[in-house]
Structures are given as C-alpha cells and as structure tokens.
N, C-alpha and C. Protein backbone atom coordinates (compact mmCIF):
# COMPACT_ATOMS: atom_id res chain seq x y z
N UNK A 1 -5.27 -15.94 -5.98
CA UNK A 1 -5.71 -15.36 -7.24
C UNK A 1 -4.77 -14.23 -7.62
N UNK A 2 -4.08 -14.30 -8.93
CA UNK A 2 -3.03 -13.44 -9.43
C UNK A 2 -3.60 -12.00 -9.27
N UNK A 3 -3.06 -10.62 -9.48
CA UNK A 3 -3.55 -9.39 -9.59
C UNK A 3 -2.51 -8.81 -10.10
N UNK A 4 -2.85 -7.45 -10.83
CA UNK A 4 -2.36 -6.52 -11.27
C UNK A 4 -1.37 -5.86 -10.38
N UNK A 5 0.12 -5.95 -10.39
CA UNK A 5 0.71 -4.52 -9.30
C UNK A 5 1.57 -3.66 -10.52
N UNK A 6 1.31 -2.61 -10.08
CA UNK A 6 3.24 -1.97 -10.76
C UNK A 6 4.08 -1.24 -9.65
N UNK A 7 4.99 -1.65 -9.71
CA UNK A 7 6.36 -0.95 -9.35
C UNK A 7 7.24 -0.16 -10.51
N UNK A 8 7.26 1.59 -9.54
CA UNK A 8 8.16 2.06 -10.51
C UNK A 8 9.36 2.26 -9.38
N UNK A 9 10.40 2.04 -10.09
CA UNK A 9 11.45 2.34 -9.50
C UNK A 9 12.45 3.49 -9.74
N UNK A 10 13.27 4.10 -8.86
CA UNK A 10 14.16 5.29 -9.78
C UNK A 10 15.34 4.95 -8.47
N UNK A 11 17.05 4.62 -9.45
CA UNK A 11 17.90 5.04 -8.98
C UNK A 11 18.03 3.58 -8.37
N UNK A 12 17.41 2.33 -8.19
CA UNK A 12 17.79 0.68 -8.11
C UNK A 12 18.83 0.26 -8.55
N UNK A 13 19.86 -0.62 -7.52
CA UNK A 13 20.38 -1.63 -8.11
C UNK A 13 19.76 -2.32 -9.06
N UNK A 14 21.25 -2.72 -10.49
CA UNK A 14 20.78 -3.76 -11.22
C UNK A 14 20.30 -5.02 -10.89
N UNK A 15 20.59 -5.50 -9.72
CA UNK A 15 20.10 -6.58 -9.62
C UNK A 15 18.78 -6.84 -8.67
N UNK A 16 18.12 -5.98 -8.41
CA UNK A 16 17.04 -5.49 -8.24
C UNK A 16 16.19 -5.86 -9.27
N UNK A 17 16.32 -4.40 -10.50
CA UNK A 17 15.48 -4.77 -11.40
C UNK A 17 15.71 -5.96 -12.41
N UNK A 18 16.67 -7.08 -12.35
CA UNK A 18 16.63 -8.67 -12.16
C UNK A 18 15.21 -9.15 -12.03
N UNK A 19 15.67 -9.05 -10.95
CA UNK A 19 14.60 -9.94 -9.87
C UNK A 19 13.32 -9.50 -9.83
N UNK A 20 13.03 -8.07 -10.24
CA UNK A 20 11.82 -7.81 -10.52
C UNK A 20 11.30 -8.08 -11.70
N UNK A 21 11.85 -8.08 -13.13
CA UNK A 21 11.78 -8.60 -14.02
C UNK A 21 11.23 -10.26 -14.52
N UNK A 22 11.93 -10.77 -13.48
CA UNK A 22 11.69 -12.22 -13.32
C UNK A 22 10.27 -12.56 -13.31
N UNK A 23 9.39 -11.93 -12.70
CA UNK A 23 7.97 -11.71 -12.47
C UNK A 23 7.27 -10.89 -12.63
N UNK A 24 7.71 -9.62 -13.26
CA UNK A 24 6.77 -8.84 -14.66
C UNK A 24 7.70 -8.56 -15.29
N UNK A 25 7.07 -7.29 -16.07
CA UNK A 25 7.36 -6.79 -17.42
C UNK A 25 7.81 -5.34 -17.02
N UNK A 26 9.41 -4.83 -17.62
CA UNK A 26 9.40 -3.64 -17.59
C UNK A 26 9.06 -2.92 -18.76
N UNK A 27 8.35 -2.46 -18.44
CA UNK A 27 7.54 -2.02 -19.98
C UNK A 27 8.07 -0.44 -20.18
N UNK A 28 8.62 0.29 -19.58
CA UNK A 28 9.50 1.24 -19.66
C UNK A 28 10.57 1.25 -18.56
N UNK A 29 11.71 1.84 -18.49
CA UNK A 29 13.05 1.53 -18.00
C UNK A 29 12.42 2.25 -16.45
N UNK A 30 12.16 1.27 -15.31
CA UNK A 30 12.17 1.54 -13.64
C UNK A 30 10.69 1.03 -13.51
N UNK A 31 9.78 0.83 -15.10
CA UNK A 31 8.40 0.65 -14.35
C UNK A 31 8.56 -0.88 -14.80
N UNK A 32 7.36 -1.74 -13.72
CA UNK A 32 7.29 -2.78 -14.12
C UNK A 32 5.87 -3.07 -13.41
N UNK A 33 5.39 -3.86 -14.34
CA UNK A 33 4.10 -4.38 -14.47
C UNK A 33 3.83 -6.12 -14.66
N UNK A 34 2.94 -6.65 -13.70
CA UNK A 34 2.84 -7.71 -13.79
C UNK A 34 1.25 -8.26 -13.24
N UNK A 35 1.10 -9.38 -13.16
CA UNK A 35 -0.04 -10.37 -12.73
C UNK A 35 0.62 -11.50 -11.64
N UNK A 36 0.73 -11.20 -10.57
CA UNK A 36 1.21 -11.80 -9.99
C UNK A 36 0.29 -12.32 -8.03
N UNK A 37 0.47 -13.36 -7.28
CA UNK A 37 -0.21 -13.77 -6.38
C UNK A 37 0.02 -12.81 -5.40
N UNK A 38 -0.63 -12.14 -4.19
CA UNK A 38 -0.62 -11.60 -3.20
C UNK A 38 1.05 -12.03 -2.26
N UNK A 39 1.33 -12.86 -1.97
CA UNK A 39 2.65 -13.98 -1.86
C UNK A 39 3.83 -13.62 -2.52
N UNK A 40 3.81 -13.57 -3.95
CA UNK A 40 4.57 -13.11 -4.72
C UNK A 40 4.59 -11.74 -4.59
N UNK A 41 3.92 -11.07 -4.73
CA UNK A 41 3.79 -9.51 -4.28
C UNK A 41 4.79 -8.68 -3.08
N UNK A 42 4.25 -9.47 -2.62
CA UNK A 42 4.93 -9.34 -0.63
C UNK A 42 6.36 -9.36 -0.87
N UNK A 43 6.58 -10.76 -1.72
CA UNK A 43 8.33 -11.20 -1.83
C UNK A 43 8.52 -10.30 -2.58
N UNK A 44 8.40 -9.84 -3.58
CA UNK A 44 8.75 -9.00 -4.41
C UNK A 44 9.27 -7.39 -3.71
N UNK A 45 8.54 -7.35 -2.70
CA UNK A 45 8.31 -5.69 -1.87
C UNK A 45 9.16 -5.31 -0.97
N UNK A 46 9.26 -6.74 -0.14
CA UNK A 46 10.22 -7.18 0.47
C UNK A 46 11.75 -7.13 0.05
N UNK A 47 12.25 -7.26 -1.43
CA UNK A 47 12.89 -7.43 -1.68
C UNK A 47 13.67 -6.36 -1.85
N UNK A 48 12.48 -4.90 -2.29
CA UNK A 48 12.80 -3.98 -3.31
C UNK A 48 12.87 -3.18 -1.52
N UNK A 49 12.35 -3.38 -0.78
CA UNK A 49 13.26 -2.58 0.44
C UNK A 49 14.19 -3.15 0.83
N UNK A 50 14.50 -4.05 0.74
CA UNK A 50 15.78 -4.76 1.77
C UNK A 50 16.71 -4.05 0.57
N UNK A 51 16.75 -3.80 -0.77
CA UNK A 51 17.68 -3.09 -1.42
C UNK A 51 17.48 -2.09 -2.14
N UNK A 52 16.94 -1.24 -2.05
CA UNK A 52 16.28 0.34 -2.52
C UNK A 52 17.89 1.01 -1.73
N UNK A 53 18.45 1.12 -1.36
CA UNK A 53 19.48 1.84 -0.90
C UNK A 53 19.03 3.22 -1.34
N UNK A 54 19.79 4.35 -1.73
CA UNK A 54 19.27 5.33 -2.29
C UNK A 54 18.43 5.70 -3.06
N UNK A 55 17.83 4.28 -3.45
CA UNK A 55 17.07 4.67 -4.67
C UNK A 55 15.67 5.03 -4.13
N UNK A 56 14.40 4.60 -4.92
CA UNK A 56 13.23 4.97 -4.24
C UNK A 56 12.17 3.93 -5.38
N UNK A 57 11.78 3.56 -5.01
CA UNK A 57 10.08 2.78 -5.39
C UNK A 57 8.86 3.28 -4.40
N UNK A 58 8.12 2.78 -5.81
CA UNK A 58 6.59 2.83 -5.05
C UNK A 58 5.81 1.72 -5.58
N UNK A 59 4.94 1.29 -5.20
CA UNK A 59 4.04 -0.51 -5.49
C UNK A 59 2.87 0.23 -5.19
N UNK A 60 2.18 -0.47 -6.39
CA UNK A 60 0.27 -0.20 -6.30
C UNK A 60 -0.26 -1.41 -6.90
N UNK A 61 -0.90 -1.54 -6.29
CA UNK A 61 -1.55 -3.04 -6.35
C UNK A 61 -3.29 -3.05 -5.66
N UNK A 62 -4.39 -4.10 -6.03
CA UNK A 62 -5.40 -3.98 -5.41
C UNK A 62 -5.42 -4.38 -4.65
N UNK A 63 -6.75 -3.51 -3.35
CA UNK A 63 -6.84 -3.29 -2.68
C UNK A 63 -8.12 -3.27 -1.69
N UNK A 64 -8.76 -3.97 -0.90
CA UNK A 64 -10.47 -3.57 -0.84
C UNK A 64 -10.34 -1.91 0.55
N UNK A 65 -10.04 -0.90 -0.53
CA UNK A 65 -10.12 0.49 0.00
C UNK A 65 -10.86 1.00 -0.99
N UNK A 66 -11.75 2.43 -0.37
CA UNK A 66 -12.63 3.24 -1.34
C UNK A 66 -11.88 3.46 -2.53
N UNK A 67 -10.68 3.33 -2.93
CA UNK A 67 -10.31 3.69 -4.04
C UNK A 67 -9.79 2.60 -4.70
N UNK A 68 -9.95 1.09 -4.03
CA UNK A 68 -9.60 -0.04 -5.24
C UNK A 68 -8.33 -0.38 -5.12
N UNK A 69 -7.47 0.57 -4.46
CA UNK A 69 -5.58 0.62 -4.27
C UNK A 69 -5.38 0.52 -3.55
N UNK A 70 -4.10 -0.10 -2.88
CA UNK A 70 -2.71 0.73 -1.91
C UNK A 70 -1.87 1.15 -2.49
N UNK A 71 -1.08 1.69 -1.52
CA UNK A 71 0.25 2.69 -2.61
C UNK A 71 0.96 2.32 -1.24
N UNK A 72 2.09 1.48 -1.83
CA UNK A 72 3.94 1.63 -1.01
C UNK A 72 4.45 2.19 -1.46
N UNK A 73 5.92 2.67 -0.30
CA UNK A 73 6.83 3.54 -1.13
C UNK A 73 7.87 2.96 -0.28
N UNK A 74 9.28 2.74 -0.62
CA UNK A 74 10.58 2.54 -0.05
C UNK A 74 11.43 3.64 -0.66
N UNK A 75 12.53 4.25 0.20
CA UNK A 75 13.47 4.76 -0.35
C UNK A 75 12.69 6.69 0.30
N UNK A 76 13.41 7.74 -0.64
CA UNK A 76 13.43 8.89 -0.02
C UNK A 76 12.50 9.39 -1.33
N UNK A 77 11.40 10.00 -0.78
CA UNK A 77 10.78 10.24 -2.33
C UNK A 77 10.02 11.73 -1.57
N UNK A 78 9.68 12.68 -2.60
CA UNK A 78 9.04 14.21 -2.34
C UNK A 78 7.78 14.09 -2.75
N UNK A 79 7.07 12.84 -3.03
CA UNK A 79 5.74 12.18 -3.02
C UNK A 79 5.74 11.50 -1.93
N UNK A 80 4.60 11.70 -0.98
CA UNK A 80 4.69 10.81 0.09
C UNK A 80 3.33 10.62 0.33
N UNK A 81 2.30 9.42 0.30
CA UNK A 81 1.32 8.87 0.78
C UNK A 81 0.67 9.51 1.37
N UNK A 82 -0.10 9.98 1.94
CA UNK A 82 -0.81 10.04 3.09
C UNK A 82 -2.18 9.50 3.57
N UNK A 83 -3.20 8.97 4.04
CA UNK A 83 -4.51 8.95 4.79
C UNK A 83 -4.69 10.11 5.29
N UNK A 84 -6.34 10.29 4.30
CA UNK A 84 -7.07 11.43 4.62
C UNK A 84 -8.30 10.76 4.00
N UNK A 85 -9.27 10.29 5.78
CA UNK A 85 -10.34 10.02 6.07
C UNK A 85 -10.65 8.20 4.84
N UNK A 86 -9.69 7.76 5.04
CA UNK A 86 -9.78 6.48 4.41
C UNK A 86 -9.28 6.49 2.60
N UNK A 87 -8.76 7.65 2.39
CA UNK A 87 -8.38 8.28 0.86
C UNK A 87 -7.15 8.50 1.15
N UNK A 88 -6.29 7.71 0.13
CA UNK A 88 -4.95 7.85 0.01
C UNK A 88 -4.75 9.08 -0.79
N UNK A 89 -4.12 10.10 -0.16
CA UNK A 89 -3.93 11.20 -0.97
C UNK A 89 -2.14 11.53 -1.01
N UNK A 90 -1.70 12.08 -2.16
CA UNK A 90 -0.16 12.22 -2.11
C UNK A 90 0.00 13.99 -1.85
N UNK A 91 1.08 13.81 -0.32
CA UNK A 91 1.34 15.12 -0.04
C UNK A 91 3.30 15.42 -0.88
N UNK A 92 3.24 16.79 -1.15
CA UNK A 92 4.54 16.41 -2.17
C UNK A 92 5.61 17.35 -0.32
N UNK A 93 6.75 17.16 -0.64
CA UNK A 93 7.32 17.53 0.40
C UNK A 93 8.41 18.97 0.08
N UNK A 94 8.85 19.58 0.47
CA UNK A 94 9.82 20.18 -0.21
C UNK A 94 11.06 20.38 -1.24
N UNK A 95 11.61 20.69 -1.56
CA UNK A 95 12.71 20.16 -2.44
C UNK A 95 13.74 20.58 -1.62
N UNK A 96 15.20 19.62 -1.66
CA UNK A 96 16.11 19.60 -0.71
C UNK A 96 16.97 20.61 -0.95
N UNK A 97 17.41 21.34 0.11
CA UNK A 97 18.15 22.69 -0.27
C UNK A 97 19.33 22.24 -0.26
N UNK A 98 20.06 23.12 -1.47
CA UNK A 98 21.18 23.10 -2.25
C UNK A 98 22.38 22.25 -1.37
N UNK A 99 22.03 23.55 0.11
CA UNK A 99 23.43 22.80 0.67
C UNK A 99 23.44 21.43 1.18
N UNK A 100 22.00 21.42 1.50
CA UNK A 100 21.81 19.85 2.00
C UNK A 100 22.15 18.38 1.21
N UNK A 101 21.94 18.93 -0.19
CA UNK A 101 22.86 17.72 -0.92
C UNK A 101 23.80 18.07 -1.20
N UNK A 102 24.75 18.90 -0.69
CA UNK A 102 26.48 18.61 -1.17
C UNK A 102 27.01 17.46 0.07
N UNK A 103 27.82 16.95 -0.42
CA UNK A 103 28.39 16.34 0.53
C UNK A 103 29.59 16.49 1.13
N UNK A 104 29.70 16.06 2.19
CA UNK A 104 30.68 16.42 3.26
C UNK A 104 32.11 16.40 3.13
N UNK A 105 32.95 17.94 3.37
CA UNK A 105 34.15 17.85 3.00
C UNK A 105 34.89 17.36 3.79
C-alpha cells in the first residue's frame, strides 16, 4: 500500500535528484514529495545514502510510532534525531568552528 514520504535534500548530486524525481515531485528545489510503496521507499533511501557525499537528506515517511513518523537522515546535518522515551525529538548540534571548515594547506 503506497504512502506519503518527503525527502529534503541540501547540497545532492544531480543525479540523485534524477532519480528521486522519477518517483515524486520536487515541489520546491531539494524537497520532494511523493506516494510511493514501502519497497520503493527503501530503494529510494538507499540510494540517497550510497550518494549523499557531502550533502545531507532527511526522509519522513509513516510510521506505527506515537507520533505517526520516522525521521532518516544521511549526510552531516546540525539537526540530529534523537529517541526520547519512544518520541522522536530533534537535538540541534553546534555550529562548526571557523577553523574547522577551512581546509588544509
């Protein structure tokens, strides 16, 4: 039975959001929304980690949890998931210091 997921993405290969396209709708530029089988879902998730390289996604889709959801995430994100007492709650993480993103001379 088809269901609701979205994936937003930030910072994907183009041919990523291809292939995600193929089986929903980007209804604004990184989000995409669709009706798609549990099966299809998986492949789809699967896909978007085997090539998230730097980039970062997250997938929400239903779920039989107190809140109706899951929440994935691939890639490096300052939103990060957590479980607290069966409640997905988002802990945010720090922001990366200056020197830590320059790169190496």
């Amino acid at each position: 039975m088809p269901s609701m997921v979205v994936i937003a993405t930030t910072a994907v290969p183009d041919h990523l959001r291809g292939a995600l396209s193929r089986w929903t709708s980007e209804v604004v530029p990184g989000i995409f929304v669709g009706s798609v089988s549990a099966r299809v879902r998986d492949e789809l998730w699967r896909a978007v980690t085997d090539t998230v390289g730097n980039g970062a996604a997250v997938l929400v889709h239903p779920a039989a949890t107190e809140q109706g959801y899951a929440i994935r995430t691939a890639g490096t994100r300052r939103r990060v998931p957590v479980d607290y007492d069966g409640l997905t709650l988002i802990r945010m993480t720090g922001a990366p210091k200056a020197k830590e993103m320059q790169s190496p001379s």
